[in-house]
PDB file of N, CA and C in Angstrom:
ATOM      1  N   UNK A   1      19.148-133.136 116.422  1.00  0.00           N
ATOM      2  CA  UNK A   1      19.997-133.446 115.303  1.00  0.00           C
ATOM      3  C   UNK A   1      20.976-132.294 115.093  1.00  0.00           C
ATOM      4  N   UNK A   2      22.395-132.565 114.659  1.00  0.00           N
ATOM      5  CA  UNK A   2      23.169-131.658 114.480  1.00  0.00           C
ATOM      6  C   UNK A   2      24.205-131.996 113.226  1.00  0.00           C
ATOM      7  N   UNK A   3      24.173-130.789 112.399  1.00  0.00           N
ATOM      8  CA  UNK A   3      25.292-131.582 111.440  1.00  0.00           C
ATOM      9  C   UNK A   3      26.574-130.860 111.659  1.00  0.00           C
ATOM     10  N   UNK A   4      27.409-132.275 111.257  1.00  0.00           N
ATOM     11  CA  UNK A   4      28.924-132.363 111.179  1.00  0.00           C
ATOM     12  C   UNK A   4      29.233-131.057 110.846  1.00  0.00           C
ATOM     13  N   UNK A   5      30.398-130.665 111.395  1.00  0.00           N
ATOM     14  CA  UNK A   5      31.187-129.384 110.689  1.00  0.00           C
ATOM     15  C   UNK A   5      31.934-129.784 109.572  1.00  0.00           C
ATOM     16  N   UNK A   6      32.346-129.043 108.395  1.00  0.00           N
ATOM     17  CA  UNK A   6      33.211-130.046 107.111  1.00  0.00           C
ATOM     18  C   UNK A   6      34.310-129.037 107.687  1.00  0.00           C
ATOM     19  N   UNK A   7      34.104-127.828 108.021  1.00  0.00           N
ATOM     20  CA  UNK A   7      35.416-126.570 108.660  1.00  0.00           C
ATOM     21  C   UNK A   7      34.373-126.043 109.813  1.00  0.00           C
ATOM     22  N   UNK A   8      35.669-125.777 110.846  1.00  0.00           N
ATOM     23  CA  UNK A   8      35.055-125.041 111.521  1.00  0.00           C
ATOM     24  C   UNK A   8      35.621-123.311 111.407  1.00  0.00           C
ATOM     25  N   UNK A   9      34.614-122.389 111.385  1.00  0.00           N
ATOM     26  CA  UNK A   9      34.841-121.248 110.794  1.00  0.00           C
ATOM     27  C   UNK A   9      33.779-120.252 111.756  1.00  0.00           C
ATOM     28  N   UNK A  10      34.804-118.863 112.242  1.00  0.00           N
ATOM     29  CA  UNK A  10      34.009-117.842 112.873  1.00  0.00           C
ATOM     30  C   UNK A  10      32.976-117.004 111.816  1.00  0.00           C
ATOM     31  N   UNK A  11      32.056-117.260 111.858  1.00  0.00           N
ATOM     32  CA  UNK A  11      31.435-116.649 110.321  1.00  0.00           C
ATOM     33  C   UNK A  11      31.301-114.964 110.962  1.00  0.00           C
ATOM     34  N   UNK A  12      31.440-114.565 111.689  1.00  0.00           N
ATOM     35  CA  UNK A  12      31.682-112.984 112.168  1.00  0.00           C
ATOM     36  C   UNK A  12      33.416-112.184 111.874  1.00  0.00           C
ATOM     37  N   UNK A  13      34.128-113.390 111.352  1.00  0.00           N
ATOM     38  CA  UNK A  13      35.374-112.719 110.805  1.00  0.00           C
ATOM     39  C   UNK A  13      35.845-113.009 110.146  1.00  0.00           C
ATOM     40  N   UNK A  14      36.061-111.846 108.811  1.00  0.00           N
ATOM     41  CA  UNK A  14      36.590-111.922 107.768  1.00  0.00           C
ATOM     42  C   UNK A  14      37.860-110.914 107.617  1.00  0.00           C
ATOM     43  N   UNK A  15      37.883-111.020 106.616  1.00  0.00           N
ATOM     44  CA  UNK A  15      39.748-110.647 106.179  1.00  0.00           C
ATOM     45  C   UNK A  15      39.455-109.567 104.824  1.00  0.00           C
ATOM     46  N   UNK A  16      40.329-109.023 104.030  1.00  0.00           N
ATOM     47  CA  UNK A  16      40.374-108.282 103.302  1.00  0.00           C
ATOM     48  C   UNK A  16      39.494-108.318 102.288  1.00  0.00           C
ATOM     49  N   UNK A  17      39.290-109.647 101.870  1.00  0.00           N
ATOM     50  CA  UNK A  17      38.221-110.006 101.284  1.00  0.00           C
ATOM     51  C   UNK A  17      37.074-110.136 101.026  1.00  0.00           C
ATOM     52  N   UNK A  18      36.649-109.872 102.388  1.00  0.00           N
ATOM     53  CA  UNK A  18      34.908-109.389 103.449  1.00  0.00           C
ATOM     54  C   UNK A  18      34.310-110.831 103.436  1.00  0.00           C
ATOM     55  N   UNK A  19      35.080-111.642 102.912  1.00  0.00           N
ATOM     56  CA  UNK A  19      34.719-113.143 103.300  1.00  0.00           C
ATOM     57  C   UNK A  19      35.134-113.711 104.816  1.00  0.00           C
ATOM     58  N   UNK A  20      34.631-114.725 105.288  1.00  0.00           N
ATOM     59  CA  UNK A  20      34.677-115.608 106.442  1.00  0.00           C
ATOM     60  C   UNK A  20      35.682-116.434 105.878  1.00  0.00           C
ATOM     61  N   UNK A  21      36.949-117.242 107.179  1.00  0.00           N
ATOM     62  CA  UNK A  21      38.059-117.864 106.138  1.00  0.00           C
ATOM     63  C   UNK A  21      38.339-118.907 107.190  1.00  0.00           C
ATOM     64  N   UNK A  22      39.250-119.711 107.157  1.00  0.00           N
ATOM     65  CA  UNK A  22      39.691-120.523 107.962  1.00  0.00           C
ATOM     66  C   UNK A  22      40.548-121.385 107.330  1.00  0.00           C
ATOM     67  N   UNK A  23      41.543-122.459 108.429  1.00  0.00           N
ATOM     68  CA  UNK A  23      42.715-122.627 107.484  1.00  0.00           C
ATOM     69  C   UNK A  23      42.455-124.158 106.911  1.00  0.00           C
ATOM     70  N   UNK A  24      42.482-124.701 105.601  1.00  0.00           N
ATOM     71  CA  UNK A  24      42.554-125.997 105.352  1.00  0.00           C
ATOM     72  C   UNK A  24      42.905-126.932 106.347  1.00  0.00           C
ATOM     73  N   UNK A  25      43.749-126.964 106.644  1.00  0.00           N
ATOM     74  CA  UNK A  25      44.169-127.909 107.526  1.00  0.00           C
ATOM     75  C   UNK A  25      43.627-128.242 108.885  1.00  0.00           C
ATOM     76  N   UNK A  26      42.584-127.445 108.904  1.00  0.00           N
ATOM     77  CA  UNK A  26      41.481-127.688 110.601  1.00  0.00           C
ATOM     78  C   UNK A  26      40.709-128.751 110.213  1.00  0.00           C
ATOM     79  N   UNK A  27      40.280-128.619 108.728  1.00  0.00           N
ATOM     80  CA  UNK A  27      39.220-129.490 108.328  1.00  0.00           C
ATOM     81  C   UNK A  27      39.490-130.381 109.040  1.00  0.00           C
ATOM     82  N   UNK A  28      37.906-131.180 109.362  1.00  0.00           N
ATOM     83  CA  UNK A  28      38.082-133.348 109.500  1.00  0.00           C
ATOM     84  C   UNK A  28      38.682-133.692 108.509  1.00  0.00           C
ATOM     85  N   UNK A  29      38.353-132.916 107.671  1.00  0.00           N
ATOM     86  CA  UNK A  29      38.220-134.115 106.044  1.00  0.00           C
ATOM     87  C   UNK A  29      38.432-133.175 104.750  1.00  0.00           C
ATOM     88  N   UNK A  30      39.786-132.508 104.639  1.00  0.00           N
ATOM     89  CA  UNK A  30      40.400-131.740 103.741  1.00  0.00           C
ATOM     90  C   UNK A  30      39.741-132.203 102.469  1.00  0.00           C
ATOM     91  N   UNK A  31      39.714-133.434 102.043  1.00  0.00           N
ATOM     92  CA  UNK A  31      38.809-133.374 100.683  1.00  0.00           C
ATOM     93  C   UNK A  31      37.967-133.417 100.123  1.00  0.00           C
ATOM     94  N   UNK A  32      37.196-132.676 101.386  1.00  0.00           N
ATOM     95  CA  UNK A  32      35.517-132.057 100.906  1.00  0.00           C
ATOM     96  C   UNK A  32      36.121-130.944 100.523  1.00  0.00           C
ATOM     97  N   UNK A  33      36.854-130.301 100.965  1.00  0.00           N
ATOM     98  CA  UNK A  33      37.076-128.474 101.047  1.00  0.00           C
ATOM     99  C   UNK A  33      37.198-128.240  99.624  1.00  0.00           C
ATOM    100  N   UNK A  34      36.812-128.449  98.678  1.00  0.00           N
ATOM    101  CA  UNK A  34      37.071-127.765  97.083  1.00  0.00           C
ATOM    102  C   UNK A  34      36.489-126.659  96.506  1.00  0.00           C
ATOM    103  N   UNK A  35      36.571-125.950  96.243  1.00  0.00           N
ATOM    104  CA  UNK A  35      36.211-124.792  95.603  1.00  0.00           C
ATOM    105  C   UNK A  35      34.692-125.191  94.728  1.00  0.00           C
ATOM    106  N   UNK A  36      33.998-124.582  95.319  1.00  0.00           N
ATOM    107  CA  UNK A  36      32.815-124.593  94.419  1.00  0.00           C
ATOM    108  C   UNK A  36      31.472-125.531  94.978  1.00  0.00           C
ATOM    109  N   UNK A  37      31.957-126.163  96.001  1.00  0.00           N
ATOM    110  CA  UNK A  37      31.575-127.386  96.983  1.00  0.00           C
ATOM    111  C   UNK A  37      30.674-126.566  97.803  1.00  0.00           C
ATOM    112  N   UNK A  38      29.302-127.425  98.479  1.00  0.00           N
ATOM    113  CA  UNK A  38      28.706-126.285  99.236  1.00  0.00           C
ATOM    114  C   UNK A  38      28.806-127.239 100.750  1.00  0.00           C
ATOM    115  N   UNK A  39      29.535-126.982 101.699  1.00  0.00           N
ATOM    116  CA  UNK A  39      29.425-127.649 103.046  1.00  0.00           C
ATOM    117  C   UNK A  39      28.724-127.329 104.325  1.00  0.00           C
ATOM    118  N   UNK A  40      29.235-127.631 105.322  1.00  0.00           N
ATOM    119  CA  UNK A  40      28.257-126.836 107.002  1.00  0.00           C
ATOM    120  C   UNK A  40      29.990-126.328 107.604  1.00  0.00           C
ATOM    121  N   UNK A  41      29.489-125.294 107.950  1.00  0.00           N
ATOM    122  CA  UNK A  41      30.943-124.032 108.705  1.00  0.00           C
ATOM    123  C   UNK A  41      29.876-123.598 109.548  1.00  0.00           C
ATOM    124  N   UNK A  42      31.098-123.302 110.516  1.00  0.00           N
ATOM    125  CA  UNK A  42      30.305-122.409 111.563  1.00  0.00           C
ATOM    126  C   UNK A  42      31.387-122.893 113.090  1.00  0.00           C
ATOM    127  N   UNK A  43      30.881-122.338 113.948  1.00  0.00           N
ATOM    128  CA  UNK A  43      31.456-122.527 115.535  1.00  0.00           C
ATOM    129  C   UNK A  43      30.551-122.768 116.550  1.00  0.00           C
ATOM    130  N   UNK A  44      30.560-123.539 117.710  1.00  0.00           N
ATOM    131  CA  UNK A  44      30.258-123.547 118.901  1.00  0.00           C
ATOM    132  C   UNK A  44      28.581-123.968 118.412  1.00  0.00           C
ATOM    133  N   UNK A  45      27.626-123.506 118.501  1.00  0.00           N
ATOM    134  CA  UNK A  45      26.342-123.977 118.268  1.00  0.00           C
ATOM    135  C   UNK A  45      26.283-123.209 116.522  1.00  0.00           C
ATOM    136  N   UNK A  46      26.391-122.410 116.366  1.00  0.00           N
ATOM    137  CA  UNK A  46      26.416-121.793 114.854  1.00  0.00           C
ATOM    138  C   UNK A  46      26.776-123.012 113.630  1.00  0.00           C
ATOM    139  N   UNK A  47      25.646-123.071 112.862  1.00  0.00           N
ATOM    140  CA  UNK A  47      25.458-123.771 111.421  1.00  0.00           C
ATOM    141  C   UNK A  47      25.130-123.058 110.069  1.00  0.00           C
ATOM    142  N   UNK A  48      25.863-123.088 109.510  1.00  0.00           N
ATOM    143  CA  UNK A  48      25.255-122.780 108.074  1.00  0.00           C
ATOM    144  C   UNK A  48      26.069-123.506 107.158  1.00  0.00           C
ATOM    145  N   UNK A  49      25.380-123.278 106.121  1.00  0.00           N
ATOM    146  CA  UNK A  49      25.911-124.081 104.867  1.00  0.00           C
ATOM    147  C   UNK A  49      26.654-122.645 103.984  1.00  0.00           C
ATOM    148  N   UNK A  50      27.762-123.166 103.399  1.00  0.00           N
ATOM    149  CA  UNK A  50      28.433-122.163 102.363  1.00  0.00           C
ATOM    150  C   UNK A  50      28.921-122.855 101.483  1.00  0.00           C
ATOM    151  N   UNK A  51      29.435-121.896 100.455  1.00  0.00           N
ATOM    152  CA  UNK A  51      30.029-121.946  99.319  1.00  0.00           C
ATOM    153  C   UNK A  51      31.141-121.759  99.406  1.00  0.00           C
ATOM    154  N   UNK A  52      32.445-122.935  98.825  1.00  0.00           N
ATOM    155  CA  UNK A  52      33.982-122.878  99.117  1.00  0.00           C
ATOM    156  C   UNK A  52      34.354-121.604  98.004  1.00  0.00           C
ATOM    157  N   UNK A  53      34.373-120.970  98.143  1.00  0.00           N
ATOM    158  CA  UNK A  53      34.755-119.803  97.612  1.00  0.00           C
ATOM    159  C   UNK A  53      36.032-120.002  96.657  1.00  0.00           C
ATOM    160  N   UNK A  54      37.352-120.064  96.922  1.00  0.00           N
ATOM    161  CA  UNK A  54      38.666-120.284  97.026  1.00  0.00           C
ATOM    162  C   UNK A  54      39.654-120.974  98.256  1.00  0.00           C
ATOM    163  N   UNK A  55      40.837-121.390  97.669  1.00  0.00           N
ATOM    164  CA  UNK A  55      41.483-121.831  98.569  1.00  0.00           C
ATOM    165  C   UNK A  55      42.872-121.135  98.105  1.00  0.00           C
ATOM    166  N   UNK A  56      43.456-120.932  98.790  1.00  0.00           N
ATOM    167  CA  UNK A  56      44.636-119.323  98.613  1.00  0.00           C
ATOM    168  C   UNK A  56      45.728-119.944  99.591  1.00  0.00           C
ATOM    169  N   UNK A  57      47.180-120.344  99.669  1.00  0.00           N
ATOM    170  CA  UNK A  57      47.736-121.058 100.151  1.00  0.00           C
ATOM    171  C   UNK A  57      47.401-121.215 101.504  1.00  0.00           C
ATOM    172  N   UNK A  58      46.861-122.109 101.638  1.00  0.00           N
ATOM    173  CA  UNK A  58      46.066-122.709 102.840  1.00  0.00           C
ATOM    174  C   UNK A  58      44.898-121.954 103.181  1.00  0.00           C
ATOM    175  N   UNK A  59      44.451-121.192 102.531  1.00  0.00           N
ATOM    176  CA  UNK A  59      43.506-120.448 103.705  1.00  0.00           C
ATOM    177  C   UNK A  59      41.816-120.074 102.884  1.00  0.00           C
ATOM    178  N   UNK A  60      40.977-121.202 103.072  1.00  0.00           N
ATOM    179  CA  UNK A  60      39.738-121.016 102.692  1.00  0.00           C
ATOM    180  C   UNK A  60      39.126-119.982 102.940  1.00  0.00           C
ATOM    181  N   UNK A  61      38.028-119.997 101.763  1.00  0.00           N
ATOM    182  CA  UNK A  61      37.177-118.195 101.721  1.00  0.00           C
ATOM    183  C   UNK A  61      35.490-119.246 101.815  1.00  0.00           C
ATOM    184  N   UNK A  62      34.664-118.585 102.437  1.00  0.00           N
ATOM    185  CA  UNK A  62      33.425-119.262 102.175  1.00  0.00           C
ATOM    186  C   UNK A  62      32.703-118.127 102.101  1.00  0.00           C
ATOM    187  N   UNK A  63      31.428-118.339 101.417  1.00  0.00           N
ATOM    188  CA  UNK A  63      30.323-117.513 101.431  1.00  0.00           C
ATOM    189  C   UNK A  63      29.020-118.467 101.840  1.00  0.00           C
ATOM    190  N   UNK A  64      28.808-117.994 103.269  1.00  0.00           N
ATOM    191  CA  UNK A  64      27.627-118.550 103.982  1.00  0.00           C
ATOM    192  C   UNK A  64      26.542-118.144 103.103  1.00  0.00           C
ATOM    193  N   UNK A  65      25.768-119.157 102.909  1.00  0.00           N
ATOM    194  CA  UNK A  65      23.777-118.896 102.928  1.00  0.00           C
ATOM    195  C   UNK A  65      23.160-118.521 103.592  1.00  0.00           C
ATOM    196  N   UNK A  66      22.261-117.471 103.375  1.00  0.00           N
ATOM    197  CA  UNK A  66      21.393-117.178 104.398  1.00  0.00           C
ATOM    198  C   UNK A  66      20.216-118.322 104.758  1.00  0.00           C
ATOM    199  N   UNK A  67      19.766-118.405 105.770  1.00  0.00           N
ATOM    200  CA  UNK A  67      19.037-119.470 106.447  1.00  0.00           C
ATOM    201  C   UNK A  67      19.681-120.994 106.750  1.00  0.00           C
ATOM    202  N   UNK A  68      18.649-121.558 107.644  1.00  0.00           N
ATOM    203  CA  UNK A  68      19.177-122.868 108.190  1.00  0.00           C
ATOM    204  C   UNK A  68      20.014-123.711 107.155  1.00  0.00           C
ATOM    205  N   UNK A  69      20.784-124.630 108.163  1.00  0.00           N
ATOM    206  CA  UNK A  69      21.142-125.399 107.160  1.00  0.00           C
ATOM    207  C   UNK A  69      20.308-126.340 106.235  1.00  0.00           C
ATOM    208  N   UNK A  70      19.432-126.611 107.538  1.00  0.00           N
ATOM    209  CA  UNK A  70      17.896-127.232 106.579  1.00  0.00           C
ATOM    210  C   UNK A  70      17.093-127.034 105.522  1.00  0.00           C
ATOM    211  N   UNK A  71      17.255-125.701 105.001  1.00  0.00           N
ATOM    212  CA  UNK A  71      16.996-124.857 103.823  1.00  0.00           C
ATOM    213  C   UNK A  71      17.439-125.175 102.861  1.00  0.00           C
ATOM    214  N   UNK A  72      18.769-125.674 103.051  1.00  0.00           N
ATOM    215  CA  UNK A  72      20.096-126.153 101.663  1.00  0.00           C
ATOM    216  C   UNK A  72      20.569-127.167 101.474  1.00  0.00           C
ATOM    217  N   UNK A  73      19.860-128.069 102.466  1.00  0.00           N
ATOM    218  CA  UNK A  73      20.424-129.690 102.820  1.00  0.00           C
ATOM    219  C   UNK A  73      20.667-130.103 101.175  1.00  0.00           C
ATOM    220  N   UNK A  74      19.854-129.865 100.467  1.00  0.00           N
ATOM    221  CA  UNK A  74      19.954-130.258  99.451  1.00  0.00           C
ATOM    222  C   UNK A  74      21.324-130.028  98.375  1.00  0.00           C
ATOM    223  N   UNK A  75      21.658-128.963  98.878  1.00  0.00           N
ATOM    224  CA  UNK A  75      23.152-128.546  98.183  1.00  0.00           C
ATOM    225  C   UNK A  75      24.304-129.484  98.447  1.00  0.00           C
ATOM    226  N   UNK A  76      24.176-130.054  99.709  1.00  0.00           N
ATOM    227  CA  UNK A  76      24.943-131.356 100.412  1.00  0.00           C
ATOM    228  C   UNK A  76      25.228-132.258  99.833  1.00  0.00           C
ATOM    229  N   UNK A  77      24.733-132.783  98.482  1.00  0.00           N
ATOM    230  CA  UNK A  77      25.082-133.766  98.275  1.00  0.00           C
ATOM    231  C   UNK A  77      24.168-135.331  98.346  1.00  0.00           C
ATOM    232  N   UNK A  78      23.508-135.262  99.034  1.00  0.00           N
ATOM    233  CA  UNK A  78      22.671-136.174 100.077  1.00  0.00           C
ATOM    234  C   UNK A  78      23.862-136.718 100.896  1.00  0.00           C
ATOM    235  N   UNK A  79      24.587-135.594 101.941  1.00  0.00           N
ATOM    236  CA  UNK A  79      25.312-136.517 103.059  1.00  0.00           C
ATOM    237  C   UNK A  79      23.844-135.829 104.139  1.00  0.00           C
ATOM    238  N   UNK A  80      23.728-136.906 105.048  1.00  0.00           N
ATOM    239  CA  UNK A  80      22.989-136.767 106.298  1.00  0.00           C
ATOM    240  C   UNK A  80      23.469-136.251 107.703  1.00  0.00           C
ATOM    241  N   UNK A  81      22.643-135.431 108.361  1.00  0.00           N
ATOM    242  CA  UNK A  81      23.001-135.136 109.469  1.00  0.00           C
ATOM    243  C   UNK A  81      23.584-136.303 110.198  1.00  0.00           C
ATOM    244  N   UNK A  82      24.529-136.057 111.328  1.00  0.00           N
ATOM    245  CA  UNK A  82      25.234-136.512 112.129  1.00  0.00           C
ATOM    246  C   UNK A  82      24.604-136.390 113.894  1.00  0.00           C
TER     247      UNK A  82
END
């Protein structure tokens, strides 16, 4: 089982902010991305769930959770793995 990416995001690079970022417009589905929203980010095999931090002209801030995404499924919403 693997879940959907809502952004895909290098969670090893951040910006001035010491947050992980990436640009709105990569999203699948720009109107999950809201501030305050908790989704799955990450790259290549990497999953975690975060917190939309801000959105700053175009350019999302997240703050990953520590542990699986399975840990936080619950923050999701009840959307289901993919």
């Amino acid at each position: 089982m693997t879940d959907t990416l809502d952004l895909v995001v290098d969670l090893n690079t951040m910006d001035e902010t010491g947050l992980p970022w990436a640009f709105l417009d990569a999203a699948p589905d720009p109107t999950r991305i809201v501030p305050g929203t908790h989704i799955v980010v990450g790259a290549g095999q990497v999953r975690a769930v975060a917190t939309v931090v801000d959105i700053v002209d175009g350019i999302v801030h997240v703050q990953p959770l520590r542990g699986p995404v399975s840990a936080h499924r619950h923050l999701l919403g009840g959307r289901q793995a993919s």
